[in-house]
C-alpha atoms as a PDB file:
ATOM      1  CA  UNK A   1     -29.241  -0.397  24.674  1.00  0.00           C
ATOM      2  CA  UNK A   2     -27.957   2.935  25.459  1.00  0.00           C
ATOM      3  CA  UNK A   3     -24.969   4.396  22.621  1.00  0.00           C
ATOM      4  CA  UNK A   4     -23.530   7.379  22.129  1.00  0.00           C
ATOM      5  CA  UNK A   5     -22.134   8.837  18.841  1.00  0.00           C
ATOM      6  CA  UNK A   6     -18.366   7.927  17.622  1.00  0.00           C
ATOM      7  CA  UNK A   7     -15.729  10.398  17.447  1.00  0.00           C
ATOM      8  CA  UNK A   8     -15.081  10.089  14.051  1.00  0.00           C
ATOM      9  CA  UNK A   9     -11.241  12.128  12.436  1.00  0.00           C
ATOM     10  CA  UNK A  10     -10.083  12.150   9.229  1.00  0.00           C
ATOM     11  CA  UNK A  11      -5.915  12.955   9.211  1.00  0.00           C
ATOM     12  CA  UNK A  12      -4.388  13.889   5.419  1.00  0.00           C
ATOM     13  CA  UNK A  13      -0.695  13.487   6.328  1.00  0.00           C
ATOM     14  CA  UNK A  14       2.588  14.831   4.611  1.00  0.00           C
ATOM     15  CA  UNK A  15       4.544  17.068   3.377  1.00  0.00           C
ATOM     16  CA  UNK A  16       2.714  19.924   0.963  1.00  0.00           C
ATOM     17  CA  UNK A  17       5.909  21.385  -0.332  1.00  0.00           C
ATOM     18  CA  UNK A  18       7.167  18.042  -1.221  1.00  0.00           C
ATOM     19  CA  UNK A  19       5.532  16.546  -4.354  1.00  0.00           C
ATOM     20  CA  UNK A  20       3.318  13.419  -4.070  1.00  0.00           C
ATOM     21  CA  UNK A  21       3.594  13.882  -0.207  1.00  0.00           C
ATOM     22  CA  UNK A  22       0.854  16.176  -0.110  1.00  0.00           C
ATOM     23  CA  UNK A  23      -1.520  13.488  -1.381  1.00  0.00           C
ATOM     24  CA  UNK A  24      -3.088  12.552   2.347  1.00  0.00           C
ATOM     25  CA  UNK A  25      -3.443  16.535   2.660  1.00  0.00           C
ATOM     26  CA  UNK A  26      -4.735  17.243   0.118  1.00  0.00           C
ATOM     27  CA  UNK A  27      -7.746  14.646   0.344  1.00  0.00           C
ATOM     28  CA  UNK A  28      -8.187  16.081   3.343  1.00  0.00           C
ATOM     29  CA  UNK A  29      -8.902  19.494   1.712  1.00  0.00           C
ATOM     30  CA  UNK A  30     -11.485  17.458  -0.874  1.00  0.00           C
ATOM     31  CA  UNK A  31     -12.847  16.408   1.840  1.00  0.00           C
ATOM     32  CA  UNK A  32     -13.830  19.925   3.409  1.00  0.00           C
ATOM     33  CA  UNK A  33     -17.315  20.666   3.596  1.00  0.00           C
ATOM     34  CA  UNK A  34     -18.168  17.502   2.024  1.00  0.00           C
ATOM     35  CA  UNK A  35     -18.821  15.431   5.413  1.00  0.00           C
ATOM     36  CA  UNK A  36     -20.940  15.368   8.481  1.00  0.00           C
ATOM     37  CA  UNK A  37     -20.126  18.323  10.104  1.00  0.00           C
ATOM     38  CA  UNK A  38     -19.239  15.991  13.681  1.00  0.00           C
ATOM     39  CA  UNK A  39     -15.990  14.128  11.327  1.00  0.00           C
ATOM     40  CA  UNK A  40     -13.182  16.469  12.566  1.00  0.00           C
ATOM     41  CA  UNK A  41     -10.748  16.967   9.317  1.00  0.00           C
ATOM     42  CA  UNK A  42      -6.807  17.858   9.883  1.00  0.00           C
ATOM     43  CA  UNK A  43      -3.796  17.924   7.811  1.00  0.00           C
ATOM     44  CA  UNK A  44      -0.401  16.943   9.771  1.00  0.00           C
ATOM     45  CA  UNK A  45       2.688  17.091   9.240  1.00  0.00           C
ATOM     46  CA  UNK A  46       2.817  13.460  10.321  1.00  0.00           C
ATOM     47  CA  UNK A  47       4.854  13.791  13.057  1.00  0.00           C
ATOM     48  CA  UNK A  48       4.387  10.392  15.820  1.00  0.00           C
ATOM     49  CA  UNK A  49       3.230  12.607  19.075  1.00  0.00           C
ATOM     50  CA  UNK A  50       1.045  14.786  17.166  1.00  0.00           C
ATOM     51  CA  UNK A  51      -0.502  11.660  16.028  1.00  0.00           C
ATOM     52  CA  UNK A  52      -0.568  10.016  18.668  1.00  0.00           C
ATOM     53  CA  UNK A  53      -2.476  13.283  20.672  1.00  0.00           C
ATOM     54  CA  UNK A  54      -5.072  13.017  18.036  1.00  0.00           C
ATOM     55  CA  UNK A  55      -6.026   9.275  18.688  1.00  0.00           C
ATOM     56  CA  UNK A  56      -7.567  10.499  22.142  1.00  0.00           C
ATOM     57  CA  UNK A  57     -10.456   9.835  22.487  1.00  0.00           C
ATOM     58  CA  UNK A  58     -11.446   8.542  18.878  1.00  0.00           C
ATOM     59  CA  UNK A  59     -13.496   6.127  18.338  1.00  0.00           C
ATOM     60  CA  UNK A  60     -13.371   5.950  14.227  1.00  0.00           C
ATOM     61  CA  UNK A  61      -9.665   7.206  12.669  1.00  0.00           C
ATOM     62  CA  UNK A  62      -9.395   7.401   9.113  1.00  0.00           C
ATOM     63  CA  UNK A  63      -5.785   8.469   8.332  1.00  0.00           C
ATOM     64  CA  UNK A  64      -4.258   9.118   4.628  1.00  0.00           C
ATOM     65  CA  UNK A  65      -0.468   9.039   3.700  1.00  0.00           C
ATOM     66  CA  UNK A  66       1.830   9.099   0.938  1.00  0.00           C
ATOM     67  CA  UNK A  67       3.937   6.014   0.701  1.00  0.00           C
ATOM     68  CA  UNK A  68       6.894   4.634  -1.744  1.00  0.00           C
ATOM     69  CA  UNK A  69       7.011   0.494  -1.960  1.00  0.00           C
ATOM     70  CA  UNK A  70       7.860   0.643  -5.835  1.00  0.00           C
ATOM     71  CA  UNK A  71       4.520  -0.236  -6.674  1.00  0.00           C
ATOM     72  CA  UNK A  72       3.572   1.759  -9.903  1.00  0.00           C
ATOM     73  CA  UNK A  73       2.672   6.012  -8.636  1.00  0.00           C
ATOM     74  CA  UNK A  74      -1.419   6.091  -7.870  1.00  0.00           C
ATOM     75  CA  UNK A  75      -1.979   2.698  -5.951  1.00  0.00           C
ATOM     76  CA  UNK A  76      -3.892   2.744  -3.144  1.00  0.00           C
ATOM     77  CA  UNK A  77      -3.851   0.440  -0.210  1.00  0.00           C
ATOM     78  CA  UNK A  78      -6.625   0.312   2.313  1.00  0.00           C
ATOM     79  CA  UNK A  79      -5.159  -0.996   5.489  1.00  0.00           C
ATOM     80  CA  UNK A  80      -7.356  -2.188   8.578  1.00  0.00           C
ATOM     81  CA  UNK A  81      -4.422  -1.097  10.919  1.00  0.00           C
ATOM     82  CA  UNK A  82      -6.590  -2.680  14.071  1.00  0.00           C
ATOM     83  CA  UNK A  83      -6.220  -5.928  12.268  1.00  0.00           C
ATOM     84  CA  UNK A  84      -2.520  -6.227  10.796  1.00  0.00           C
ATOM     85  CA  UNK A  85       0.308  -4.315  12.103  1.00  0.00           C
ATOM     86  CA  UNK A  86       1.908  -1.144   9.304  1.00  0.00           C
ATOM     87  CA  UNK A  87       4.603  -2.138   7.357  1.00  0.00           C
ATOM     88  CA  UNK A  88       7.637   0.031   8.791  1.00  0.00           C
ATOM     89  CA  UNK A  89       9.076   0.595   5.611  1.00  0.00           C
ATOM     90  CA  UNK A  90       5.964   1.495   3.526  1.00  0.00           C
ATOM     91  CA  UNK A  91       5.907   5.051   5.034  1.00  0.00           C
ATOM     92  CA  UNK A  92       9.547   6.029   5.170  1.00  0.00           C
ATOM     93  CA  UNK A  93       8.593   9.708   3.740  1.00  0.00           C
ATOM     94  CA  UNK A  94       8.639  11.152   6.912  1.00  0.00           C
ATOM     95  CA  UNK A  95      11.569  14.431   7.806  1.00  0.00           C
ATOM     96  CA  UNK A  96      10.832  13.244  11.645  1.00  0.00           C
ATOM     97  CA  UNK A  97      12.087   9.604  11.196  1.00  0.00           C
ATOM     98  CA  UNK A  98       9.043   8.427  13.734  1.00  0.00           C
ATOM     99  CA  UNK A  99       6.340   8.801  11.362  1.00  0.00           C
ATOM    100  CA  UNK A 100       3.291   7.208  10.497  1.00  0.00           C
ATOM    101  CA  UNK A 101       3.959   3.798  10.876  1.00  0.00           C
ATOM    102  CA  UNK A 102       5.489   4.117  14.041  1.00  0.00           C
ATOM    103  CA  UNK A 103       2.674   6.059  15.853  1.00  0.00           C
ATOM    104  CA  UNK A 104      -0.174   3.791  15.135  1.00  0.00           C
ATOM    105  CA  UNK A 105       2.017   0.985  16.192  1.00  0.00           C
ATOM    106  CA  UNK A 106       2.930   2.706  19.247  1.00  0.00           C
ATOM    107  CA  UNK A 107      -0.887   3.616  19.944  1.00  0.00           C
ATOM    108  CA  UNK A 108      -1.489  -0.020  19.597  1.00  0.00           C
ATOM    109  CA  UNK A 109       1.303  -0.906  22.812  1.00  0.00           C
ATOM    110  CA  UNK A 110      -0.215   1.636  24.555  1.00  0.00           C
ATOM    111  CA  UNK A 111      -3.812   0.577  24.249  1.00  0.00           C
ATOM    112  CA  UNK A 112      -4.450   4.223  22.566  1.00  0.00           C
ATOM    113  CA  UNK A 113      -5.329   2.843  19.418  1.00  0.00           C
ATOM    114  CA  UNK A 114      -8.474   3.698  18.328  1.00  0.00           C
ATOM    115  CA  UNK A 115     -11.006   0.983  17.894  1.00  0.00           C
ATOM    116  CA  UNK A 116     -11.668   1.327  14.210  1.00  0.00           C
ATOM    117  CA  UNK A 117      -8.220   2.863  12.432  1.00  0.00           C
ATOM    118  CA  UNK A 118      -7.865   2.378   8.581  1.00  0.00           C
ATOM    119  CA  UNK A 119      -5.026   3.978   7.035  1.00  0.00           C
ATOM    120  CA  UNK A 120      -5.095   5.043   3.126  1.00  0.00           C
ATOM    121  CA  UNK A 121      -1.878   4.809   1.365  1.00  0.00           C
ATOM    122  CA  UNK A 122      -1.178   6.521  -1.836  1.00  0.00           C
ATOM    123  CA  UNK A 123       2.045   5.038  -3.614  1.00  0.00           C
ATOM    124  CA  UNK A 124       3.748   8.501  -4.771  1.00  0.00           C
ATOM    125  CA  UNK A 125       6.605   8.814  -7.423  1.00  0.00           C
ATOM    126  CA  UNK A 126       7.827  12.270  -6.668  1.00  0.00           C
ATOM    127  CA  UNK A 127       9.195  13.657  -3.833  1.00  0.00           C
ATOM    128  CA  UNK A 128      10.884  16.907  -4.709  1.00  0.00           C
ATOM    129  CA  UNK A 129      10.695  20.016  -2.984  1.00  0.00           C
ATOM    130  CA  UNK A 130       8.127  22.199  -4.975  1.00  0.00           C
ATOM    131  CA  UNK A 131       7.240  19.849  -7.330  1.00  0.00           C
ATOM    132  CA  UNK A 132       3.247  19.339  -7.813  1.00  0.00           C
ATOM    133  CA  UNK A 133       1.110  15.917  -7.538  1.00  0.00           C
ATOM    134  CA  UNK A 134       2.062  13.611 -10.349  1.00  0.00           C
ATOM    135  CA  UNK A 135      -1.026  13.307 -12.705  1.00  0.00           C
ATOM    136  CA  UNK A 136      -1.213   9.215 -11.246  1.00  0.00           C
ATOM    137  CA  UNK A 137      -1.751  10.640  -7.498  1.00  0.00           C
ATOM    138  CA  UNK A 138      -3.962  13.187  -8.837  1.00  0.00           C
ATOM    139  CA  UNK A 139      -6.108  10.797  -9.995  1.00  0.00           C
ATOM    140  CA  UNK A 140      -5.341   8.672  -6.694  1.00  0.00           C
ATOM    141  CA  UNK A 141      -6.733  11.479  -4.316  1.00  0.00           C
ATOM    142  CA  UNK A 142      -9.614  11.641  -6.070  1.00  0.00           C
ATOM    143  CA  UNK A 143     -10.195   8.548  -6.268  1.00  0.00           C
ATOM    144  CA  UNK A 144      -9.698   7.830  -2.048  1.00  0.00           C
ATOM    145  CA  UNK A 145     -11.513  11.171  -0.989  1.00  0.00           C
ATOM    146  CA  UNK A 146     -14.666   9.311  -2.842  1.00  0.00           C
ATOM    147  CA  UNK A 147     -13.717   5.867  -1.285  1.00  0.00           C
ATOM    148  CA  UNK A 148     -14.444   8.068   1.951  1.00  0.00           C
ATOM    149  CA  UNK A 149     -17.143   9.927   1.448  1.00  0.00           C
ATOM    150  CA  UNK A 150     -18.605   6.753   1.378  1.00  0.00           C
ATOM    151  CA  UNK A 151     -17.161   4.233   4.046  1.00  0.00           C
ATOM    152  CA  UNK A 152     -17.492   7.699   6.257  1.00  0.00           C
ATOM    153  CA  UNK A 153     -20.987   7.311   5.560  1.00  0.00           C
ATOM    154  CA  UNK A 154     -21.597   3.911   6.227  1.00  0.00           C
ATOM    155  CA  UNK A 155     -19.186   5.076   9.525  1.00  0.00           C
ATOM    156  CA  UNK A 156     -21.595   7.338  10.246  1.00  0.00           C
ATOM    157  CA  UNK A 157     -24.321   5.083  11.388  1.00  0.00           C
ATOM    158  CA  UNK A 158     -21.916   3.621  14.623  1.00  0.00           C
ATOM    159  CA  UNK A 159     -22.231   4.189  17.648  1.00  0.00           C
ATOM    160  CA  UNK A 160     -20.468   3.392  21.103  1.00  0.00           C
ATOM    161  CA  UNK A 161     -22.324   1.365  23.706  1.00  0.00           C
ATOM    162  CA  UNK A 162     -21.674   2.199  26.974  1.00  0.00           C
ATOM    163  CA  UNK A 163     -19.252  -0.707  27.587  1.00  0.00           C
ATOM    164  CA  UNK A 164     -16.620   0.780  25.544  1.00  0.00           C
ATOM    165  CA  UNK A 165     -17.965  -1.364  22.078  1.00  0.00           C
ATOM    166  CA  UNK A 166     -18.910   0.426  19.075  1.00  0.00           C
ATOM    167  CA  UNK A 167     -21.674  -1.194  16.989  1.00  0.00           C
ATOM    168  CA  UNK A 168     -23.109  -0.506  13.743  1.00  0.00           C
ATOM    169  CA  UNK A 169     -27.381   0.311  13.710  1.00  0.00           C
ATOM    170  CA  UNK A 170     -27.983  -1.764  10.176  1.00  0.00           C
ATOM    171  CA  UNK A 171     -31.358  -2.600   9.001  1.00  0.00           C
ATOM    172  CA  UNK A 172     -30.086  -6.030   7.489  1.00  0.00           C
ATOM    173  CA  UNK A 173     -30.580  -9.207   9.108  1.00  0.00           C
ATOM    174  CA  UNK A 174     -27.302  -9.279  11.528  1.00  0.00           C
ATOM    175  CA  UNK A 175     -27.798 -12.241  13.715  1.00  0.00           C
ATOM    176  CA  UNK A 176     -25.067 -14.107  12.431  1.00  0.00           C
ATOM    177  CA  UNK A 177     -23.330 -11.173  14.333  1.00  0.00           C
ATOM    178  CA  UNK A 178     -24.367 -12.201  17.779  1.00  0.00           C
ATOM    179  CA  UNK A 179     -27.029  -9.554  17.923  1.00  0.00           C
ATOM    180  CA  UNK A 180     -29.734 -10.453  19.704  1.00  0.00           C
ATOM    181  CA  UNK A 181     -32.915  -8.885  16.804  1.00  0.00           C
ATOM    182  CA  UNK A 182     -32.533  -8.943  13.470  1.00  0.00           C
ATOM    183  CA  UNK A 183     -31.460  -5.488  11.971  1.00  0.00           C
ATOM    184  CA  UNK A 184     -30.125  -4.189  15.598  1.00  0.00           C
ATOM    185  CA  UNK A 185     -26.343  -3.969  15.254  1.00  0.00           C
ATOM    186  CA  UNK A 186     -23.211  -5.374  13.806  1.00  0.00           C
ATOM    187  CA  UNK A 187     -20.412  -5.575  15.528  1.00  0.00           C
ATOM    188  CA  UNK A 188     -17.804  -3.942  14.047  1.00  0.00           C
ATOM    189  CA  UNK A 189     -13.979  -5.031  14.573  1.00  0.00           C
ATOM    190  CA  UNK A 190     -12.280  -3.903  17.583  1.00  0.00           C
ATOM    191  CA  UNK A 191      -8.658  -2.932  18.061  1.00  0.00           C
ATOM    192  CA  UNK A 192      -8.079  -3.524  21.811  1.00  0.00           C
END
């Protein structure tokens, strides 16, 4: 089977100046250094096009926000954005008004969605202008820029076959995946 590797980015989005909506940028700055040295790393401001240039050509997106849903400051939500659409509300932070939300859902109607997106979202409490991160998203960034270290890992061991699928080389039994050997692939989910 021929593969070649998967254009893997991590995006930290927000607002630095702005309290708890520097949390997705600033696990991006944990994050220097600390990956493969292929995983392109970017902060943004989180504005839609930006976004939206960034998905091109990606094969794995990994993309961290701040959000406010009145859940208590420091929960995290994991969100397998190729499976359930954003919640338009969830990410409302944004100065641009088209934030977020609204770019990977308008990546997904134009088939620009990469095939493996998950979106981290930190629940912040405060949003002032020069106010630091509140000791719960502190904790929170931490805690996410360790959830990827790892799941970037395990990321890093796909691979894109040439007909556009990206598979996972696993040495556990995967037939139940449709692979045709033991220990060849998994499939992993595909957003288009």
């Amino acid at each position: 089977m021929s593969s070649a590797r998967c254009r893997q980015i991590v995006l930290g989005i927000g607002n630095a100046e702005r309290g708890d909506d520097a949390a997705g940028r600033t696990v991006a700055r944990l994050l220097q250094g600390r990956l493969p040295d292929d995983v392109e790393i970017a902060e943004l401001e989180g504005e839609a096009m930006e976004l939206l240039a960034r998905f091109e050509g990606v094969d794995a997106a990994f993309l961290i926000d701040a959000c406010w849903s009145g859940a208590p400051a420091g929960t995290i939500r994991r969100l397998d954005a190729n499976v359930t659409p954003l919640q338009q509300g969830l990410f409302s932070l944004s100065t641009h008004g088209f934030g977020l939300a609204e770019a990977v859902e308008l990546a997904r109607v134009l088939t620009q969605l990469p095939p493996y997106c998950v979106v981290y979202a930190i629940e912040g409490a405060s949003f002032e202008t020069g106010a630091p991160l509140s000791q719960a998203v502190a904790v929170a960034v931490a805690d996410v820029a360790a959830r990827l270290r790892t799941e970037i890992g395990d990321a890093d061991t796909m691979a894109l076959r040439h007909d556009g699928q990206i598979i996972r080389e696993d040495s556990s039994d995967n037939q139940a995946d449709g692979c045709a050997e033991p220990g060849a692939c998994a499939t992993v989910r595909r957003g288009r």
